[in-house]
N, C-alpha and C. Protein backbone atom coordinates (compact mmCIF):
# COMPACT_ATOMS: atom_id res chain seq x y z
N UNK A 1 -30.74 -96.91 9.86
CA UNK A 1 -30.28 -95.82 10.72
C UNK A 1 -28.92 -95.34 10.24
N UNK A 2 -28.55 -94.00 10.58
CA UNK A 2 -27.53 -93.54 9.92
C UNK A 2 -26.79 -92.75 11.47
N UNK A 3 -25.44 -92.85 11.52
CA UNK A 3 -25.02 -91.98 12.22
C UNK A 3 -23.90 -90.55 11.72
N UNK A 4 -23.62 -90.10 12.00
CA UNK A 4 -22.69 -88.75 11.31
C UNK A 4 -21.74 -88.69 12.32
N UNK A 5 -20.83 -87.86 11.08
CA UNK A 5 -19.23 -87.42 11.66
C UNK A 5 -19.40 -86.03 11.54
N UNK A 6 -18.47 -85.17 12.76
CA UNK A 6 -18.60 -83.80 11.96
C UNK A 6 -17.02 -83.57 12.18
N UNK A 7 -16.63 -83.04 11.04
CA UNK A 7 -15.23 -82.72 10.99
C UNK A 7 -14.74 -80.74 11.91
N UNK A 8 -14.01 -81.49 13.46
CA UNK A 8 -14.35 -79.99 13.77
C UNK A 8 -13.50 -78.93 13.18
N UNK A 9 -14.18 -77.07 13.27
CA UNK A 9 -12.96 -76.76 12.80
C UNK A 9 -12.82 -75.76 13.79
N UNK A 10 -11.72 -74.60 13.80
CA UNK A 10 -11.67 -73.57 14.91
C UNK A 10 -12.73 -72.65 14.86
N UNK A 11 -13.71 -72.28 13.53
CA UNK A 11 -14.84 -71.11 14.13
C UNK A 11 -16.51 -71.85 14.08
N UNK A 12 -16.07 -73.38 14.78
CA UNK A 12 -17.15 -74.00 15.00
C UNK A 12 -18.38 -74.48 13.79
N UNK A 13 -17.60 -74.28 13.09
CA UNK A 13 -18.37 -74.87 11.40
C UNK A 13 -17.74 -75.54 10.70
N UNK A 14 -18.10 -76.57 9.72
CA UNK A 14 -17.28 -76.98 9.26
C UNK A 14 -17.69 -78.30 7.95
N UNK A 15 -17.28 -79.19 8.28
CA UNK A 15 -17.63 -80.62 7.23
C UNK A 15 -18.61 -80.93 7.88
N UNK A 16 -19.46 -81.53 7.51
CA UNK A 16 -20.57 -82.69 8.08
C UNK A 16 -20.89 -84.09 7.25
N UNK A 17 -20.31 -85.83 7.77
CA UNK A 17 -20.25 -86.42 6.81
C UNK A 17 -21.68 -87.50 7.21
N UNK A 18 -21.88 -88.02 6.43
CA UNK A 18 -22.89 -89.25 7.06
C UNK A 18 -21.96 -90.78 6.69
N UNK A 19 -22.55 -91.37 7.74
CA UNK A 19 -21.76 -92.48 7.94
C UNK A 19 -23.32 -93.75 8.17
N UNK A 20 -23.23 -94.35 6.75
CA UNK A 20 -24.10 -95.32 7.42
C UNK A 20 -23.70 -96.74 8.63
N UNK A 21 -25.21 -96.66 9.53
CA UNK A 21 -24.49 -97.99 10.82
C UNK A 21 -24.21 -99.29 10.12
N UNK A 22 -24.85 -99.49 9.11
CA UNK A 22 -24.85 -101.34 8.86
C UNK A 22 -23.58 -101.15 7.53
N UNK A 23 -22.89 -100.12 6.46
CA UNK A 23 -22.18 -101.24 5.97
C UNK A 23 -21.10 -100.30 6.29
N UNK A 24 -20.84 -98.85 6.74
CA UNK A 24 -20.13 -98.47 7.28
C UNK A 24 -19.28 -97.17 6.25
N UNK A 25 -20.47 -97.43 5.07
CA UNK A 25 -19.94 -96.08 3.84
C UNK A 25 -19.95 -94.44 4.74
N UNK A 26 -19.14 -93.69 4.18
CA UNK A 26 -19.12 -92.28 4.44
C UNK A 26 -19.16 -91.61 3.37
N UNK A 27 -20.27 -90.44 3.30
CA UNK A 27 -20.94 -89.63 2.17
C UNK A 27 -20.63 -88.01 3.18
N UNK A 28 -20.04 -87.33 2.13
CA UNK A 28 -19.95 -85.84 2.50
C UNK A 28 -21.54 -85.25 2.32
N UNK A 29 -21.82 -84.31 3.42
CA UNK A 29 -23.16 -83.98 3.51
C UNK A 29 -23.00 -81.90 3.07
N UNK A 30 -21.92 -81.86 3.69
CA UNK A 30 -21.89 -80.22 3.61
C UNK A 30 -20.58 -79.95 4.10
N UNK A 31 -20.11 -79.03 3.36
CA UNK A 31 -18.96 -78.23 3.74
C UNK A 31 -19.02 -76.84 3.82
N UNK A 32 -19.53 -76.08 5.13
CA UNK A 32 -19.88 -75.00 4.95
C UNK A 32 -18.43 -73.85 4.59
N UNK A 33 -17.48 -74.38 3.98
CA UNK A 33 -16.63 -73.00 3.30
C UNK A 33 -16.70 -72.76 1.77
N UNK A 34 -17.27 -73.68 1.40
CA UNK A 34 -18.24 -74.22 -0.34
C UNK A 34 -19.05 -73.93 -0.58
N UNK A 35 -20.44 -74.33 0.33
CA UNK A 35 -21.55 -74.71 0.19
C UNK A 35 -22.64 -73.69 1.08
N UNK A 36 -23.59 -73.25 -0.09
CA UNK A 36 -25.07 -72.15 0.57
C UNK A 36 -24.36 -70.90 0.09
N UNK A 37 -25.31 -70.20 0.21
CA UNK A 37 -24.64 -69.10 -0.38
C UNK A 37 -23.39 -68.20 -0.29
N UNK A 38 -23.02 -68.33 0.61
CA UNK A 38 -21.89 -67.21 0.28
C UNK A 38 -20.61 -68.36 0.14
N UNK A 39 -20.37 -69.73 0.25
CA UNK A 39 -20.06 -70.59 -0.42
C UNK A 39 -19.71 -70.82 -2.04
N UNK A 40 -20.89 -70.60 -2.74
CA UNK A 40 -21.05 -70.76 -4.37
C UNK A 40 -20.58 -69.33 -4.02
N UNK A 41 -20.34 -68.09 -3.63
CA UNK A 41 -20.16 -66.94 -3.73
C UNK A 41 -18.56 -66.44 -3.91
N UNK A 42 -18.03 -67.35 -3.00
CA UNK A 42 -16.45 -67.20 -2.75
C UNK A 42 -16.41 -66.71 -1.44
N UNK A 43 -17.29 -66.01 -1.08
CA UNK A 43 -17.11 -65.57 0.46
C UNK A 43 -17.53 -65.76 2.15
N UNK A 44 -17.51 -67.38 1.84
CA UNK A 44 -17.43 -68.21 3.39
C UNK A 44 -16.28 -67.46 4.06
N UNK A 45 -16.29 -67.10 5.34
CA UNK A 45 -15.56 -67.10 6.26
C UNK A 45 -14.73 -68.03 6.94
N UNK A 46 -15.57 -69.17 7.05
CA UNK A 46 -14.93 -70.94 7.68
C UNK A 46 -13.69 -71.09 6.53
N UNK A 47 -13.15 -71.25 7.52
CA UNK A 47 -11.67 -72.15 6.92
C UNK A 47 -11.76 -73.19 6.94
N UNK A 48 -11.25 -73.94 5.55
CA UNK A 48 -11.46 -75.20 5.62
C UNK A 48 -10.26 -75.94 6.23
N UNK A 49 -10.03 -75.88 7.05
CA UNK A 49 -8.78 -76.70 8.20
C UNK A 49 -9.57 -78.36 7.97
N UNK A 50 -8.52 -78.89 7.80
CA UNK A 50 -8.92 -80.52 8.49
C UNK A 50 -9.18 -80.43 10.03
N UNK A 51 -9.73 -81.04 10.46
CA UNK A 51 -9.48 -81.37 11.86
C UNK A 51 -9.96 -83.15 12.06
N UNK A 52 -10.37 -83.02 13.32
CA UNK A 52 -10.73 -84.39 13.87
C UNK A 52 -12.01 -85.10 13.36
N UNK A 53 -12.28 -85.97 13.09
CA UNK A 53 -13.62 -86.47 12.49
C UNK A 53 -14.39 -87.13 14.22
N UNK A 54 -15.38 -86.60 14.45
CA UNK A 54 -16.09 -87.00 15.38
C UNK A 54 -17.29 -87.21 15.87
N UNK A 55 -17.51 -88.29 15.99
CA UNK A 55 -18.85 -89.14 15.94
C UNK A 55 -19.88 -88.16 16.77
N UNK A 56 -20.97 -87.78 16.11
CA UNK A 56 -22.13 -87.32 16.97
C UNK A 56 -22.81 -88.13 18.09
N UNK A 57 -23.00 -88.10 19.72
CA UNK A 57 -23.92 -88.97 20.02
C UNK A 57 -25.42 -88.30 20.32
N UNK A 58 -26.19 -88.89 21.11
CA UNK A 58 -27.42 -88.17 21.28
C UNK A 58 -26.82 -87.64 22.80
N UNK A 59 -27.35 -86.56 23.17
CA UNK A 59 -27.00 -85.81 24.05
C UNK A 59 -27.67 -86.68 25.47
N UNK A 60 -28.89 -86.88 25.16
CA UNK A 60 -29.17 -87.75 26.39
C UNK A 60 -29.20 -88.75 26.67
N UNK A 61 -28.84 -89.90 25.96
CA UNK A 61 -29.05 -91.32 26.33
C UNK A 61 -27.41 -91.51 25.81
N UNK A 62 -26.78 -90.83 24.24
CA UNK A 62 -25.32 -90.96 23.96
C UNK A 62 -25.17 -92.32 22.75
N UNK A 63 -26.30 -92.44 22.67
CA UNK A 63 -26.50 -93.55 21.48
C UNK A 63 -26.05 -93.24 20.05
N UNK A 64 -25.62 -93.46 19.41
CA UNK A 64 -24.74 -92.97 18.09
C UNK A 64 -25.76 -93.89 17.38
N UNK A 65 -26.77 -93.04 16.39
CA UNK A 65 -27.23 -93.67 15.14
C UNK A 65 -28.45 -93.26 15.10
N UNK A 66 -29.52 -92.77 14.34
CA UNK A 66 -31.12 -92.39 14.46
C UNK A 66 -31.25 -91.71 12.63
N UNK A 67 -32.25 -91.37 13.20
CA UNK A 67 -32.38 -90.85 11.76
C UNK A 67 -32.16 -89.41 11.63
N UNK A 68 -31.87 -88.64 10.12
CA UNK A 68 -31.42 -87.44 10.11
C UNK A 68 -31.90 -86.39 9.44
N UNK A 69 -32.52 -85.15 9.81
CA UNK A 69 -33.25 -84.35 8.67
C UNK A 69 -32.41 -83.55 8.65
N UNK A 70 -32.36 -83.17 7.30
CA UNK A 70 -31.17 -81.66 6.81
C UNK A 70 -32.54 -80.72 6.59
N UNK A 71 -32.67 -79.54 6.54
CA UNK A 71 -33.00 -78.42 6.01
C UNK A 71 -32.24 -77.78 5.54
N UNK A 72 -33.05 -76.15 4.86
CA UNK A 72 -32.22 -75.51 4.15
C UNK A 72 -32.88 -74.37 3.78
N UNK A 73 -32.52 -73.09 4.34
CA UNK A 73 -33.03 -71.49 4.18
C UNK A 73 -33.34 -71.21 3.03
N UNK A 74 -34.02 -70.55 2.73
CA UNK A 74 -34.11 -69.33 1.52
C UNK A 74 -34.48 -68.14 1.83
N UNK A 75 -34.33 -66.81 2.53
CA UNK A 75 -34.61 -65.54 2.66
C UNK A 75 -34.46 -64.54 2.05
N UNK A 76 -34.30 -64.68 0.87
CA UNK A 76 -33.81 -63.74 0.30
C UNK A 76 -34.55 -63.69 -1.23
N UNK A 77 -34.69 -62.63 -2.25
CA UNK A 77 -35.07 -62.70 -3.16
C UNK A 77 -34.05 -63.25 -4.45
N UNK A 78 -34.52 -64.22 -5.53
CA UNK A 78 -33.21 -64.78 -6.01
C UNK A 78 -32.36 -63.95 -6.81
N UNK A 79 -31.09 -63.24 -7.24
CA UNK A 79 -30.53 -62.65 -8.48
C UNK A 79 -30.65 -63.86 -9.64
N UNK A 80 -30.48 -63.01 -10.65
CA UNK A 80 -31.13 -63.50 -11.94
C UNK A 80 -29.71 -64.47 -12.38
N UNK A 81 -29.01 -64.27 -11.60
CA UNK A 81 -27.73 -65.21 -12.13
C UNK A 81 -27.66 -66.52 -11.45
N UNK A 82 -28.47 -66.50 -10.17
CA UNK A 82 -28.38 -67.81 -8.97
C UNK A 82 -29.86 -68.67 -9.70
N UNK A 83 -30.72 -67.91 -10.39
CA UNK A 83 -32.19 -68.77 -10.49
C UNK A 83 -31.95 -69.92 -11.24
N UNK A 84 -30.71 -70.51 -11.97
CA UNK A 84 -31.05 -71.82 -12.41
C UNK A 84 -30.46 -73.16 -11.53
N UNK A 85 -29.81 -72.03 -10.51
CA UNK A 85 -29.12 -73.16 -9.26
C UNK A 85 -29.77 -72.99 -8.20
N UNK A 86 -30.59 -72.39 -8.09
CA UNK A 86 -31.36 -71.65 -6.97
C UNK A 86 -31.24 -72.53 -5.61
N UNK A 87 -31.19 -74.22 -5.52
CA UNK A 87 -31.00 -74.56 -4.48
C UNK A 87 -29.98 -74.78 -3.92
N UNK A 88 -28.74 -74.40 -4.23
CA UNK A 88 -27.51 -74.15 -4.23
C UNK A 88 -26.85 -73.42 -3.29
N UNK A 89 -27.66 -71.88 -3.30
CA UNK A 89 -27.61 -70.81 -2.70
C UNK A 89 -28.37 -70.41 -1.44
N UNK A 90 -28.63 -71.76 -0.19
CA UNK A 90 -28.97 -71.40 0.59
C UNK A 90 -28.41 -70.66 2.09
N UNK A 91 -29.30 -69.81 2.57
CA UNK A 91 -28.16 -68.94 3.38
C UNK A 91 -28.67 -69.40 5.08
N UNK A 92 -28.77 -70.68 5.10
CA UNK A 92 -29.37 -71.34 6.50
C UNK A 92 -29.12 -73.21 6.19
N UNK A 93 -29.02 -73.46 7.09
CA UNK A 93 -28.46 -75.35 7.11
C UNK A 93 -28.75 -75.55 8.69
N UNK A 94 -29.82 -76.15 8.75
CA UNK A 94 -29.79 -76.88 10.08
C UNK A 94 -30.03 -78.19 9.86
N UNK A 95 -29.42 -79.36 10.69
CA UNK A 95 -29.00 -80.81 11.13
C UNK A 95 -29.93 -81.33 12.31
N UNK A 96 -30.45 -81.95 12.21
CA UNK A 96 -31.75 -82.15 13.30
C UNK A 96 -31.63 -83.79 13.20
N UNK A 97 -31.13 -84.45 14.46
CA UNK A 97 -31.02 -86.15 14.27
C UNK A 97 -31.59 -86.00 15.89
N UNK A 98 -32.30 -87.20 15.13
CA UNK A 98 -33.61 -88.35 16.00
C UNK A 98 -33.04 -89.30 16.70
N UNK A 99 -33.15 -89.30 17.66
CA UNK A 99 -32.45 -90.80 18.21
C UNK A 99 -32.87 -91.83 17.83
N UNK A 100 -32.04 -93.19 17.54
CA UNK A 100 -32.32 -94.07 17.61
C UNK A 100 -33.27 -95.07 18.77
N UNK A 101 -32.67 -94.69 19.65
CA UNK A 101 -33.10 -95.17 21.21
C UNK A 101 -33.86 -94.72 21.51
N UNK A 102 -33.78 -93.00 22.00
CA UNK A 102 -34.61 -92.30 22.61
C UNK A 102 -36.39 -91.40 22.07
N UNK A 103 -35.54 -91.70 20.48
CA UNK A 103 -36.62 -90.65 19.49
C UNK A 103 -36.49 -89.27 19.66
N UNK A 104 -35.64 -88.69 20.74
CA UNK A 104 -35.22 -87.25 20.48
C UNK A 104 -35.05 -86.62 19.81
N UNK A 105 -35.55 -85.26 19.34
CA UNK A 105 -35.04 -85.09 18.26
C UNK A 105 -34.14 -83.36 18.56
N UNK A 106 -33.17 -83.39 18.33
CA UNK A 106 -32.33 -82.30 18.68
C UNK A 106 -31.50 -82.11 17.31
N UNK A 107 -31.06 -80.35 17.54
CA UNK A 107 -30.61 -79.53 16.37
C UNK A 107 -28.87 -80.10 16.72
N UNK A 108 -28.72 -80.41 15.18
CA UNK A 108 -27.16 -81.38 15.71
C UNK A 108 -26.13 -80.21 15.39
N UNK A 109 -26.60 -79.47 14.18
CA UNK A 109 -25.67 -78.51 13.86
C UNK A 109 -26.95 -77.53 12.99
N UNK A 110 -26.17 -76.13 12.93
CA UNK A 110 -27.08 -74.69 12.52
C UNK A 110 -25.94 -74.15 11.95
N UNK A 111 -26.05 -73.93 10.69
CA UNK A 111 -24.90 -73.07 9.99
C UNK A 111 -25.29 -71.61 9.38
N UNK A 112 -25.13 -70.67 9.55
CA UNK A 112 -25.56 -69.47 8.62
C UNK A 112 -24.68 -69.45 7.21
N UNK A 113 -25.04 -69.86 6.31
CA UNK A 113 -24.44 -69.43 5.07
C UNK A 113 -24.57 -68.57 4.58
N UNK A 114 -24.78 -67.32 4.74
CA UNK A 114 -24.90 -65.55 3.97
C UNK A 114 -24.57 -64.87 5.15
């Protein structure tokens, strides 16, 4: 089981890290002022401010840890300059964690990247 941090920032987007429960490593998952398309582009809006690192729980039971699916958009047709990074340039990121406890499965975070 894995639980996550999300680093907040002021226009509600921001870092997202994973934090495994048993040895306690932290892996950067996304930084939406970098990352998806308008990221690799130069033109994220999100500021990358530090802020607070803060533990996700499950909304209904509050259990910290389950399992985690990332997705990742593509709507668009590719330019001939993005096709050898093509997964690089996505313009959608949703965070969807399962409870541990409950098996819930709820949208943890939704980012528009384009």
């Amino acid at each position: 089981a894995h639980s996550f941090i999300r680093r907040q920032h002021v226009a509600g987007e921001g870092n997202i890290s994973l934090r495994c429960c048993s040895c306690g490593r932290e892996l950067p998952l996304i930084d939406a002022s970098r990352d998806g398309y308008d990221g690799e582009h130069g033109d994220s809006d999100v500021e990358n401010e530090i802020g607070e690192l803060v533990a996700w729980k499950c909304p209904r039971c509050t259990v910290v840890g389950g399992k985690i699916i990332a997705s990742f958009g593509y709507q668009y047709e590719p330019d001939e300059d993005i096709v050898q990074r093509f997964e690089d340039f996505f313009d959608a990121f949703i965070l969807t964690h399962v409870c541990a406890s409950s098996g819930d499965r709820v949208q943890a975070a939704v980012f528009e990247c384009a």
